[in-house]
PDB file of N, CA and C in Angstrom:
ATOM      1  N   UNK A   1      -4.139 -11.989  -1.661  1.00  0.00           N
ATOM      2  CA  UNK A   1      -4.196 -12.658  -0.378  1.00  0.00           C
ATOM      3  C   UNK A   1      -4.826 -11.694   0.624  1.00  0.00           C
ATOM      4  N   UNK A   2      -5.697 -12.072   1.821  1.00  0.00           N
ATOM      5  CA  UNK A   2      -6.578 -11.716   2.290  1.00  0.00           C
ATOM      6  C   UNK A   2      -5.725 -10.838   3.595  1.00  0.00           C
ATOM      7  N   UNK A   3      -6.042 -10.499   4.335  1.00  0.00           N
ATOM      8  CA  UNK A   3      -5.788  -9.866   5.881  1.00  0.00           C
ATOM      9  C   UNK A   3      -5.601 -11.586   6.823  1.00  0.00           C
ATOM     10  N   UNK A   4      -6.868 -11.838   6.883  1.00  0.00           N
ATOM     11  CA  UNK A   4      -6.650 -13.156   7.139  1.00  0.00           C
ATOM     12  C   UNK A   4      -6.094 -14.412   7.044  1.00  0.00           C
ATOM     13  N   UNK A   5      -5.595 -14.474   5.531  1.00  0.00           N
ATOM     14  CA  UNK A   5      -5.061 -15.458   5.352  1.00  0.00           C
ATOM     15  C   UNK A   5      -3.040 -15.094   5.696  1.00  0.00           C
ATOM     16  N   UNK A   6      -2.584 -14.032   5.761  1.00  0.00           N
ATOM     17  CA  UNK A   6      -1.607 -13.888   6.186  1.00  0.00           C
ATOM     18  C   UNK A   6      -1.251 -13.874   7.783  1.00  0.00           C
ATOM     19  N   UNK A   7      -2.706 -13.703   8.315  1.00  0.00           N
ATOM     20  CA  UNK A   7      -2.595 -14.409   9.652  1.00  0.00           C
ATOM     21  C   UNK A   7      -2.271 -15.485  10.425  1.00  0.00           C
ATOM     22  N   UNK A   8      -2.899 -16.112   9.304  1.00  0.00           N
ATOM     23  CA  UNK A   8      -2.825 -17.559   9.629  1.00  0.00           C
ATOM     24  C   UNK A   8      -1.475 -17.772   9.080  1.00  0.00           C
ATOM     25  N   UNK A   9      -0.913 -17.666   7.807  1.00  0.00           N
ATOM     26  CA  UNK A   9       0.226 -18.000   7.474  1.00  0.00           C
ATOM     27  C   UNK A   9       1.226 -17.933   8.535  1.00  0.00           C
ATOM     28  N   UNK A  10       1.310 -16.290   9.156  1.00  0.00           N
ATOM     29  CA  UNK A  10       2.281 -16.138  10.213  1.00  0.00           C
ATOM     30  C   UNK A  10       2.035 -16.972  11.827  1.00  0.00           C
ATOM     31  N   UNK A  11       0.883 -17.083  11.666  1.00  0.00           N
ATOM     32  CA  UNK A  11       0.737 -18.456  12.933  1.00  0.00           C
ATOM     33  C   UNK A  11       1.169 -19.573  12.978  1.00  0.00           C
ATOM     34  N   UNK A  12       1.101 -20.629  11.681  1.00  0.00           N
ATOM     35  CA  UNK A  12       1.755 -21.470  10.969  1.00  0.00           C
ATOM     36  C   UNK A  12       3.384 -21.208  11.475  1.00  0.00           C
ATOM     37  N   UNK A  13       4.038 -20.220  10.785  1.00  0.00           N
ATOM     38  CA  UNK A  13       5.314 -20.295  10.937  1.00  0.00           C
ATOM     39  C   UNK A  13       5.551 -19.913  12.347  1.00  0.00           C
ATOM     40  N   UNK A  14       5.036 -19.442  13.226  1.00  0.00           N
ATOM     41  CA  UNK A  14       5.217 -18.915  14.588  1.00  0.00           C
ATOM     42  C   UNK A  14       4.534 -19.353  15.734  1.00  0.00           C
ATOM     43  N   UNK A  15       4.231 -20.721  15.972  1.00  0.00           N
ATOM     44  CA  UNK A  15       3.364 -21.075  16.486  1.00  0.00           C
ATOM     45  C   UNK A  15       3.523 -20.714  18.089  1.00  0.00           C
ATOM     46  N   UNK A  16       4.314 -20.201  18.327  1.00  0.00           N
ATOM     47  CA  UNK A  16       4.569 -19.653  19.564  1.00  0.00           C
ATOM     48  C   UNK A  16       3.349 -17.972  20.177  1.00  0.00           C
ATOM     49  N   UNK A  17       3.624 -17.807  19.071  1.00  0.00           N
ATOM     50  CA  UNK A  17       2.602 -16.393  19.162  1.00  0.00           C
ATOM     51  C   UNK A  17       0.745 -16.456  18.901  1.00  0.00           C
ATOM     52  N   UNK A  18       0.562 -16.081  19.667  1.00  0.00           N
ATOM     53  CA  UNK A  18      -1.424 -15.911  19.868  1.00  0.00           C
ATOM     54  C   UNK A  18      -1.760 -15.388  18.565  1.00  0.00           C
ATOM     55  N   UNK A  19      -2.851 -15.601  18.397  1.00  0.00           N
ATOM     56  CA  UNK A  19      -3.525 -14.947  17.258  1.00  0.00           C
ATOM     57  C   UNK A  19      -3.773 -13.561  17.328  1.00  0.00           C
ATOM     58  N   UNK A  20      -3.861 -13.228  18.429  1.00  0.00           N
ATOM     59  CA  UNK A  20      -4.403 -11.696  18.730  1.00  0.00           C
ATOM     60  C   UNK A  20      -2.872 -11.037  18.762  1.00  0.00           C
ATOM     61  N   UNK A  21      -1.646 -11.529  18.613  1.00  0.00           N
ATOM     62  CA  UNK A  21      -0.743 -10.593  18.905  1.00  0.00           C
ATOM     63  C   UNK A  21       0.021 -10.878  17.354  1.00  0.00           C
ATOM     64  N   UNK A  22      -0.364 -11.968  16.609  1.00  0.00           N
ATOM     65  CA  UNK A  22      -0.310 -11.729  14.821  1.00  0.00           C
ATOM     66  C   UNK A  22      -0.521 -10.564  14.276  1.00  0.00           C
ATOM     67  N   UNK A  23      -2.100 -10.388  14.967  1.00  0.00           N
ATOM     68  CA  UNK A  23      -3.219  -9.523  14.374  1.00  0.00           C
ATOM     69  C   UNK A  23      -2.237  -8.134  14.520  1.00  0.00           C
ATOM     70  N   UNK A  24      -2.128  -7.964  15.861  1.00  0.00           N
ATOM     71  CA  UNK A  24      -1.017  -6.652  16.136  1.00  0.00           C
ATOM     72  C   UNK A  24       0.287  -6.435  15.243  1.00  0.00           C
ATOM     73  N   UNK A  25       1.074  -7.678  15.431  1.00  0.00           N
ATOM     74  CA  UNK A  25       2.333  -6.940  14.447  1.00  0.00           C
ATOM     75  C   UNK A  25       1.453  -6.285  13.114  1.00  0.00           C
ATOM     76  N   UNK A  26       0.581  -7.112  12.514  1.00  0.00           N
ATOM     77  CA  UNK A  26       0.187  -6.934  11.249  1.00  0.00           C
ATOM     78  C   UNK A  26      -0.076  -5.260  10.973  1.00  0.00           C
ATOM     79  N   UNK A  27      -1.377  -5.031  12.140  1.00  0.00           N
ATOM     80  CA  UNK A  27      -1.578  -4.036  12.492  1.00  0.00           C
ATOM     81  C   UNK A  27      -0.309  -2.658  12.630  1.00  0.00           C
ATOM     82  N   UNK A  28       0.212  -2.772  13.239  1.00  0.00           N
ATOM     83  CA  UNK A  28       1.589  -2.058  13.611  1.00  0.00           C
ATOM     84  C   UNK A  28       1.819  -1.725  12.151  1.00  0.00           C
ATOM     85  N   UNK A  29       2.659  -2.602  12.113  1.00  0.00           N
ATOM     86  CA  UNK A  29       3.108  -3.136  10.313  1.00  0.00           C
ATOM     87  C   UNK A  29       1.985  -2.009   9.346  1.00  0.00           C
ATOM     88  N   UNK A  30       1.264  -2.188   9.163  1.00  0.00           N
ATOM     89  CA  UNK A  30       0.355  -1.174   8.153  1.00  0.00           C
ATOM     90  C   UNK A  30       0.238   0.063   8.889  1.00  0.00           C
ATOM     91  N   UNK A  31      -0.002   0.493  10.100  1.00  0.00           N
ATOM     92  CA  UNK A  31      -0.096   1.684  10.751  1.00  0.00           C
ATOM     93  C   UNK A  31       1.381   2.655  10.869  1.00  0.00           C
ATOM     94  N   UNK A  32       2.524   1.924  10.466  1.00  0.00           N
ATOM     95  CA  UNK A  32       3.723   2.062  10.700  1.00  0.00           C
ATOM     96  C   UNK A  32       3.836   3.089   9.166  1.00  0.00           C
ATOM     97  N   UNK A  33       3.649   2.292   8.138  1.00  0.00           N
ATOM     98  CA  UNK A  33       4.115   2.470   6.927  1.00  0.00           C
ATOM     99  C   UNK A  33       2.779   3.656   6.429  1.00  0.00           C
ATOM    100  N   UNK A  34       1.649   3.315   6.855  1.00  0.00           N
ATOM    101  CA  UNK A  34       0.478   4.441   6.711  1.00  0.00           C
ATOM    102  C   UNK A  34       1.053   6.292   7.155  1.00  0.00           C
ATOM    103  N   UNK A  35       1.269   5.706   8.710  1.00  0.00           N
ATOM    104  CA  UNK A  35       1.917   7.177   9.054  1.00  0.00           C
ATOM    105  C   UNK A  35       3.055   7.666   8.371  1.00  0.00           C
ATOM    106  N   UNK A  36       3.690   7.035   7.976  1.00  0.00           N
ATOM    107  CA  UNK A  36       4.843   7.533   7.168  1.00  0.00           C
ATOM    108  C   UNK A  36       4.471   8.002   5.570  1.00  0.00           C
ATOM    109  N   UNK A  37       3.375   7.692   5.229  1.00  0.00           N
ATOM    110  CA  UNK A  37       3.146   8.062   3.801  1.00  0.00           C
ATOM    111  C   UNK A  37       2.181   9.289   4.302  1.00  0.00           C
ATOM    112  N   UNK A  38       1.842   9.699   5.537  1.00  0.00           N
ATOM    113  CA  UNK A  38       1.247  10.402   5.331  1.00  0.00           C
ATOM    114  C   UNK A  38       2.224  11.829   6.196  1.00  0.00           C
ATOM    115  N   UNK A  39       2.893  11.667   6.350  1.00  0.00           N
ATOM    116  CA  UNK A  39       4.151  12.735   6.539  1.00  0.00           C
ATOM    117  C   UNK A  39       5.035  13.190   5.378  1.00  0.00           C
ATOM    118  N   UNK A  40       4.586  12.443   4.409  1.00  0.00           N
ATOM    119  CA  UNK A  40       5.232  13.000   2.904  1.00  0.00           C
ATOM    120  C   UNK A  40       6.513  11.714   2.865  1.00  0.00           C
ATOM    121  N   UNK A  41       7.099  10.998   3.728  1.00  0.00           N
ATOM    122  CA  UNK A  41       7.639   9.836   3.743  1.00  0.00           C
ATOM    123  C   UNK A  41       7.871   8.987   2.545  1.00  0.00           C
ATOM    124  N   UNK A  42       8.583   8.068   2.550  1.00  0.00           N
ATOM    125  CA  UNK A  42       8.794   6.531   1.807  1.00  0.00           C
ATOM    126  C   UNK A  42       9.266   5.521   2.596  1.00  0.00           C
ATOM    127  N   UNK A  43       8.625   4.669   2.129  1.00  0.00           N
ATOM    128  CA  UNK A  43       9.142   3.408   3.000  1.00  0.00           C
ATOM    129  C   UNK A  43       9.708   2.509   1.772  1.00  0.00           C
ATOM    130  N   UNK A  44      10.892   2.125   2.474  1.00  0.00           N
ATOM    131  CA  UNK A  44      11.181   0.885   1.588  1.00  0.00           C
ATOM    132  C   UNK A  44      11.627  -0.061   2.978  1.00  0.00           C
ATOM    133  N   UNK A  45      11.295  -1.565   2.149  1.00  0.00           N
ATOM    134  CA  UNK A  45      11.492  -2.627   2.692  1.00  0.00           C
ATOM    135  C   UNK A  45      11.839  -3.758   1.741  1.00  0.00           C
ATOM    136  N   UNK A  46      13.288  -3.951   2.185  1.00  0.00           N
ATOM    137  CA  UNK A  46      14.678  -4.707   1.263  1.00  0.00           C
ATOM    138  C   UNK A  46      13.550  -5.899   1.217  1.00  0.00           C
ATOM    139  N   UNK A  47      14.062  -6.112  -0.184  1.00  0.00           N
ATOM    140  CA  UNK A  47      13.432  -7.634  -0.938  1.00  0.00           C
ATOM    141  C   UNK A  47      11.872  -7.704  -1.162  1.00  0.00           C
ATOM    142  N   UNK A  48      11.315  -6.842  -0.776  1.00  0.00           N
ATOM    143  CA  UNK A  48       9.770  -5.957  -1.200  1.00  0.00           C
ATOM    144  C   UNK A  48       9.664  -5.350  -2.023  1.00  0.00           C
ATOM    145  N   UNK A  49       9.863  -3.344  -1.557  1.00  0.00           N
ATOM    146  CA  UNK A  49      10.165  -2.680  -2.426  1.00  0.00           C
ATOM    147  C   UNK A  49       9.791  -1.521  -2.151  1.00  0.00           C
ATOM    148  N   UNK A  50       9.374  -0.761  -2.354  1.00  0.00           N
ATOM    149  CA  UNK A  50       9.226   1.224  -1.937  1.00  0.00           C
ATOM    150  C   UNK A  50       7.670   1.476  -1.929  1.00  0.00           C
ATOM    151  N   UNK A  51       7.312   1.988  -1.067  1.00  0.00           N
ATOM    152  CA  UNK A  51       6.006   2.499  -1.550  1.00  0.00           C
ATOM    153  C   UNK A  51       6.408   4.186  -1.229  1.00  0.00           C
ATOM    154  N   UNK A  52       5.685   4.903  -1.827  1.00  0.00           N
ATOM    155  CA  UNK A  52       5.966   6.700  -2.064  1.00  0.00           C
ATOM    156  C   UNK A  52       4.513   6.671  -2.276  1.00  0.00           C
ATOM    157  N   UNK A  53       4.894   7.925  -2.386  1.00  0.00           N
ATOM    158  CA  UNK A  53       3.523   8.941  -2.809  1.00  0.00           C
ATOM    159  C   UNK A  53       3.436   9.967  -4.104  1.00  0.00           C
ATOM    160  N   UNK A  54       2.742  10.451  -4.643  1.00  0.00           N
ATOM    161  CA  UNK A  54       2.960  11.130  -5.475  1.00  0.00           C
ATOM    162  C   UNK A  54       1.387  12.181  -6.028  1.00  0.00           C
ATOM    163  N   UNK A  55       1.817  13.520  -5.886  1.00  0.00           N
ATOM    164  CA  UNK A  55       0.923  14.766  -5.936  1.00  0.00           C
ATOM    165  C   UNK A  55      -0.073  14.622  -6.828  1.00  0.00           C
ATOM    166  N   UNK A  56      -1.032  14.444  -7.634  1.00  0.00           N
ATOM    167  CA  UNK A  56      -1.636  14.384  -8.642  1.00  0.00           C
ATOM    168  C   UNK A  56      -1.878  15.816  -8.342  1.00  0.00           C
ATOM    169  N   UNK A  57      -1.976  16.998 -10.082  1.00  0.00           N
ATOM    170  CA  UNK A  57      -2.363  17.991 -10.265  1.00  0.00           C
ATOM    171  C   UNK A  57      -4.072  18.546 -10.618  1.00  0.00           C
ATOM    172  N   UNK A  58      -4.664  19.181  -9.697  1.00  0.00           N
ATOM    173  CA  UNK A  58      -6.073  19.360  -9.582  1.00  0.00           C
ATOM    174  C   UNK A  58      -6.149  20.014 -11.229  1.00  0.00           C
ATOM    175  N   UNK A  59      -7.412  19.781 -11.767  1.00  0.00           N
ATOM    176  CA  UNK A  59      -8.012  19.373 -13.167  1.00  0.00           C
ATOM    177  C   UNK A  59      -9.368  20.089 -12.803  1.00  0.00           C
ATOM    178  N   UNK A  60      -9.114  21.007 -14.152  1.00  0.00           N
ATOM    179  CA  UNK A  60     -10.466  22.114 -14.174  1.00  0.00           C
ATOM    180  C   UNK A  60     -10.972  21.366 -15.325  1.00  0.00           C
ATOM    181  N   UNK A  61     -10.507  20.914 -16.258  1.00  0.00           N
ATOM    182  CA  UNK A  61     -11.317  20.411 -17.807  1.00  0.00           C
ATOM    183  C   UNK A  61     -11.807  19.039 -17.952  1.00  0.00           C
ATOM    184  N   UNK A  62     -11.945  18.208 -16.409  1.00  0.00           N
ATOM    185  CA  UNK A  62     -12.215  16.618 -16.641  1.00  0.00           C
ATOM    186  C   UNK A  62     -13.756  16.670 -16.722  1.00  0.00           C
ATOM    187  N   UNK A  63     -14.009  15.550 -17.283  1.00  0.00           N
ATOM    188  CA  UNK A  63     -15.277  15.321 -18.043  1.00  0.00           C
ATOM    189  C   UNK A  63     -15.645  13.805 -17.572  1.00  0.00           C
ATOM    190  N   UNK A  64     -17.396  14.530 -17.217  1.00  0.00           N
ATOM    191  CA  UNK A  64     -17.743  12.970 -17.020  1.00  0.00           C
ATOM    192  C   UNK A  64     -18.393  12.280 -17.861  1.00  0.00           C
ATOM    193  N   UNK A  65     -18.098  11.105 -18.329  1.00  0.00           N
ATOM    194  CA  UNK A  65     -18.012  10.367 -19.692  1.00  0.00           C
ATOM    195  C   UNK A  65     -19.316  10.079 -19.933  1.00  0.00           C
ATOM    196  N   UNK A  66     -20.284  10.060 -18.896  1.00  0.00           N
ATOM    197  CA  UNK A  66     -21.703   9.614 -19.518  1.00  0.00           C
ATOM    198  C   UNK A  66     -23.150  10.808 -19.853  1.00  0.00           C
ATOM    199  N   UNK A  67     -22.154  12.033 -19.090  1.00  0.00           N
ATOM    200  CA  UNK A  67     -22.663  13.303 -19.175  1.00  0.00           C
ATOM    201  C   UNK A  67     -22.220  14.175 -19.896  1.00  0.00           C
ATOM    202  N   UNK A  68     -21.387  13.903 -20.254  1.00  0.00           N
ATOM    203  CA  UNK A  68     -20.086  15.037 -21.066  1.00  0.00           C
ATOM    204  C   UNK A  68     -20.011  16.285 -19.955  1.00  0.00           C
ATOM    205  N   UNK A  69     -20.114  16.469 -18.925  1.00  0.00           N
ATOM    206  CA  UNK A  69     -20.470  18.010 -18.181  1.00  0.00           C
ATOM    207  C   UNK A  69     -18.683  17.955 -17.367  1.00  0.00           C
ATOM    208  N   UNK A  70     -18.711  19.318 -17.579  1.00  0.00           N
ATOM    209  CA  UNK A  70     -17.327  19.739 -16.622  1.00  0.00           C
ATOM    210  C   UNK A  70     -17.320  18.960 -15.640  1.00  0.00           C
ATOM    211  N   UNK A  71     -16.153  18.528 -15.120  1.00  0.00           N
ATOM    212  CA  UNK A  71     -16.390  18.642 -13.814  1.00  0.00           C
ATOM    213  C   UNK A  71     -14.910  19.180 -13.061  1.00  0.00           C
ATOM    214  N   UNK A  72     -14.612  18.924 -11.789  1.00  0.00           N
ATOM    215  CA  UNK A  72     -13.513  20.241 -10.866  1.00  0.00           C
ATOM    216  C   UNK A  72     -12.825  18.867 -10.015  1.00  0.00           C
ATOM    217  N   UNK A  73     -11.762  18.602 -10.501  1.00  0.00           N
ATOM    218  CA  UNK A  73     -11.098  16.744  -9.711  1.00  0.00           C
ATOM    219  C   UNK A  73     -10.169  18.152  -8.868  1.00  0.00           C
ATOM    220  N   UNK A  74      -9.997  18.155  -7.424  1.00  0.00           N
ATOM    221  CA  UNK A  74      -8.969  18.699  -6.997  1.00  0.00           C
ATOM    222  C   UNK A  74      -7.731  18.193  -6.610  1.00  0.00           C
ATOM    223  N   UNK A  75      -6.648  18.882  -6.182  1.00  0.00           N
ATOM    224  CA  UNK A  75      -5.393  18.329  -5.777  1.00  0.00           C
ATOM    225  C   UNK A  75      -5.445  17.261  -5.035  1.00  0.00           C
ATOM    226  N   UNK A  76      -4.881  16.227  -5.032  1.00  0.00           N
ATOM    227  CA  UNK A  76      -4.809  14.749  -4.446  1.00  0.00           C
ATOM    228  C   UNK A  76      -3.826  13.787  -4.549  1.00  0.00           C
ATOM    229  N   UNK A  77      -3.857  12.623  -3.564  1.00  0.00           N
ATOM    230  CA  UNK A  77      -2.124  12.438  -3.368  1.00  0.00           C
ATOM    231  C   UNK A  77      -2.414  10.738  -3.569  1.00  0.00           C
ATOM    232  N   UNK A  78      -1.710  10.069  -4.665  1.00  0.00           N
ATOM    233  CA  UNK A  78      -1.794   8.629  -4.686  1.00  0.00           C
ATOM    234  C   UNK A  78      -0.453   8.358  -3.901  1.00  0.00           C
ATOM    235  N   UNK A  79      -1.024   7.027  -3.648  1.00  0.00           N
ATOM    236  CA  UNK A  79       0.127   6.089  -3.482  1.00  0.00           C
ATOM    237  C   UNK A  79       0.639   5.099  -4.610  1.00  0.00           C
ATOM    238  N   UNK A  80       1.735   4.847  -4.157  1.00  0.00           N
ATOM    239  CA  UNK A  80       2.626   4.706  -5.334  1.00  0.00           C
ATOM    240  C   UNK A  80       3.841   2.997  -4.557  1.00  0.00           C
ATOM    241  N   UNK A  81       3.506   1.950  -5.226  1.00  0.00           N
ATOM    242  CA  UNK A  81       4.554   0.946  -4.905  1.00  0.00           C
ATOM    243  C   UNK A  81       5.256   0.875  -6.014  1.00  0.00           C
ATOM    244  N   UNK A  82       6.765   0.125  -5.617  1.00  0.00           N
ATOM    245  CA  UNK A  82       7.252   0.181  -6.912  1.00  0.00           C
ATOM    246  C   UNK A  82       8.287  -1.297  -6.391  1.00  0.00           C
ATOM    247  N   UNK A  83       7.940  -2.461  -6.684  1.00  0.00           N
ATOM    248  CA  UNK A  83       8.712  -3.851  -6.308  1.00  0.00           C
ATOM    249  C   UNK A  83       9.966  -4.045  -6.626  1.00  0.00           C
ATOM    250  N   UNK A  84      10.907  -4.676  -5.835  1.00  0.00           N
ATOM    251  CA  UNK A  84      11.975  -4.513  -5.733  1.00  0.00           C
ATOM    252  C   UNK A  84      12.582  -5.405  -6.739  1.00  0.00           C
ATOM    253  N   UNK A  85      13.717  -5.228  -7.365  1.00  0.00           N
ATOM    254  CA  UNK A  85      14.304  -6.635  -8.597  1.00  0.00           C
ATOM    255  C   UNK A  85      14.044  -7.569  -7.748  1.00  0.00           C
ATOM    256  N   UNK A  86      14.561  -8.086  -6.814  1.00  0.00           N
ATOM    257  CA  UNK A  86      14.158  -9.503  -6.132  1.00  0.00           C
ATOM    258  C   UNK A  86      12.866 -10.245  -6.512  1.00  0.00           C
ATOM    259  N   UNK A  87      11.764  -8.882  -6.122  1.00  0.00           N
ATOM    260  CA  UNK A  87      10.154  -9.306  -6.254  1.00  0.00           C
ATOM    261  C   UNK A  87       9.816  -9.729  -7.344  1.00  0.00           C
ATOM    262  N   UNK A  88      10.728  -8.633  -8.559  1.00  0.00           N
ATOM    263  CA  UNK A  88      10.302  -8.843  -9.877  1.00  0.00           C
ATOM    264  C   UNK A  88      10.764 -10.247 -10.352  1.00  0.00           C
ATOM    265  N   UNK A  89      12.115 -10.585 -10.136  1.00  0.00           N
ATOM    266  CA  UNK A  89      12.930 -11.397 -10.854  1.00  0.00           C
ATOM    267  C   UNK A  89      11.944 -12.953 -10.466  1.00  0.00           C
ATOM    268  N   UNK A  90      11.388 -12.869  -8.820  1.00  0.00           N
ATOM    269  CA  UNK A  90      10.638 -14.166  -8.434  1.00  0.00           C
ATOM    270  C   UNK A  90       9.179 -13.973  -9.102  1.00  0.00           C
ATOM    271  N   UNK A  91       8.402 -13.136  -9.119  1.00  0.00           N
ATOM    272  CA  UNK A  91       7.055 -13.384  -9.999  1.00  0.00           C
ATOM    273  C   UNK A  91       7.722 -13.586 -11.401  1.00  0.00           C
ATOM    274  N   UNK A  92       8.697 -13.158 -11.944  1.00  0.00           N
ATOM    275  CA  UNK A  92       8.719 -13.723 -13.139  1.00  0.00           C
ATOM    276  C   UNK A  92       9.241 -14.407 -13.608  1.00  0.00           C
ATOM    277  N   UNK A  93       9.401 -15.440 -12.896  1.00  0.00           N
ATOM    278  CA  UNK A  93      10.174 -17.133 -12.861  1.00  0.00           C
ATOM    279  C   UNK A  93       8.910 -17.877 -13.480  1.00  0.00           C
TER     280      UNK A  93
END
Protein backbone atom coordinates (compact mmCIF):
# COMPACT_ATOMS: atom_id res chain seq x y z
CA UNK A 1 0.00 0.00 0.00
CA UNK A 2 1.11 3.31 -1.22
CA UNK A 3 1.88 6.71 0.97
CA UNK A 4 -1.15 7.81 -0.70
CA UNK A 5 -3.44 5.42 -0.48
CA UNK A 6 -3.24 5.41 3.40
CA UNK A 7 -4.09 8.94 3.10
CA UNK A 8 -6.93 8.65 1.76
CA UNK A 9 -7.89 5.70 3.88
CA UNK A 10 -7.34 7.93 7.03
CA UNK A 11 -9.54 10.71 5.42
CA UNK A 12 -12.27 8.24 4.82
CA UNK A 13 -12.30 7.34 8.46
CA UNK A 14 -11.70 10.99 9.69
CA UNK A 15 -13.49 13.10 7.68
CA UNK A 16 -13.15 15.84 9.97
CA UNK A 17 -9.42 16.35 9.26
CA UNK A 18 -7.84 18.20 5.94
CA UNK A 19 -5.77 16.40 3.79
CA UNK A 20 -2.76 18.39 4.49
CA UNK A 21 -2.93 17.65 8.24
CA UNK A 22 -3.33 13.51 7.30
CA UNK A 23 -0.27 14.13 5.35
CA UNK A 24 1.35 15.50 8.77
CA UNK A 25 0.36 12.92 11.32
CA UNK A 26 1.66 10.47 8.65
CA UNK A 27 4.67 12.45 8.37
CA UNK A 28 5.29 12.84 12.20
CA UNK A 29 4.45 9.15 12.44
CA UNK A 30 7.56 8.07 10.16
CA UNK A 31 9.85 10.97 11.36
CA UNK A 32 9.00 9.89 14.94
CA UNK A 33 9.99 6.23 14.58
CA UNK A 34 13.01 7.25 11.94
CA UNK A 35 14.64 9.36 14.75
CA UNK A 36 14.41 6.78 17.10
CA UNK A 37 16.10 4.10 14.99
CA UNK A 38 18.57 6.34 14.45
CA UNK A 39 19.58 6.92 18.19
CA UNK A 40 20.20 3.18 18.44
CA UNK A 41 16.33 2.97 19.68
CA UNK A 42 13.28 0.46 19.11
CA UNK A 43 10.03 1.17 18.58
CA UNK A 44 7.32 -1.01 19.21
CA UNK A 45 3.75 -0.41 18.49
CA UNK A 46 1.09 -2.89 20.31
CA UNK A 47 -0.81 -4.94 17.64
CA UNK A 48 1.96 -3.99 14.86
CA UNK A 49 5.11 -4.93 16.11
CA UNK A 50 8.94 -3.79 16.76
CA UNK A 51 11.07 -2.39 14.39
CA UNK A 52 15.08 -2.43 15.73
CA UNK A 53 18.08 -2.22 14.15
CA UNK A 54 20.81 -4.38 13.81
CA UNK A 55 24.92 -3.87 13.16
CA UNK A 56 25.90 -5.77 10.09
CA UNK A 57 29.80 -6.74 10.35
CA UNK A 58 32.11 -4.91 7.63
CA UNK A 59 33.43 -7.78 5.06
CA UNK A 60 36.95 -7.77 3.59
CA UNK A 61 36.35 -11.18 1.39
CA UNK A 62 32.88 -10.21 -0.52
CA UNK A 63 32.92 -10.83 -4.07
CA UNK A 64 31.32 -9.41 -6.91
CA UNK A 65 29.51 -12.15 -8.69
CA UNK A 66 29.95 -11.03 -12.26
CA UNK A 67 33.61 -10.05 -11.74
CA UNK A 68 34.77 -12.40 -9.22
CA UNK A 69 37.09 -9.22 -7.85
CA UNK A 70 37.40 -8.44 -4.03
CA UNK A 71 35.53 -6.13 -2.94
CA UNK A 72 35.53 -3.96 0.91
CA UNK A 73 31.30 -3.90 2.11
CA UNK A 74 31.91 -1.70 5.36
CA UNK A 75 30.20 -1.57 8.74
CA UNK A 76 26.43 -0.84 8.30
CA UNK A 77 23.22 -0.81 10.15
CA UNK A 78 19.84 -2.56 8.79
CA UNK A 79 16.64 -2.21 9.90
CA UNK A 80 14.92 -4.82 11.25
CA UNK A 81 10.74 -5.35 11.76
CA UNK A 82 9.57 -8.10 13.47
CA UNK A 83 5.24 -8.35 13.49
CA UNK A 84 3.48 -8.79 16.35
CA UNK A 85 1.33 -12.39 17.05
CA UNK A 86 -1.76 -10.30 16.45
CA UNK A 87 -0.29 -9.27 12.87
CA UNK A 88 0.80 -12.72 12.35
CA UNK A 89 -2.21 -14.66 13.60
CA UNK A 90 -4.53 -12.00 11.08
CA UNK A 91 -2.36 -12.41 7.76
CA UNK A 92 -2.59 -15.90 8.43
CA UNK A 93 -6.27 -16.40 8.60
Amino acid sequence: MSRSKIIKQLKKKNPKLSQSEVQDVIDIFSNCISIALKKGKSVEIRDLGRFSIKKLKENYNARNPTTNELIYKPERVKVKFNPSKNLKELINK
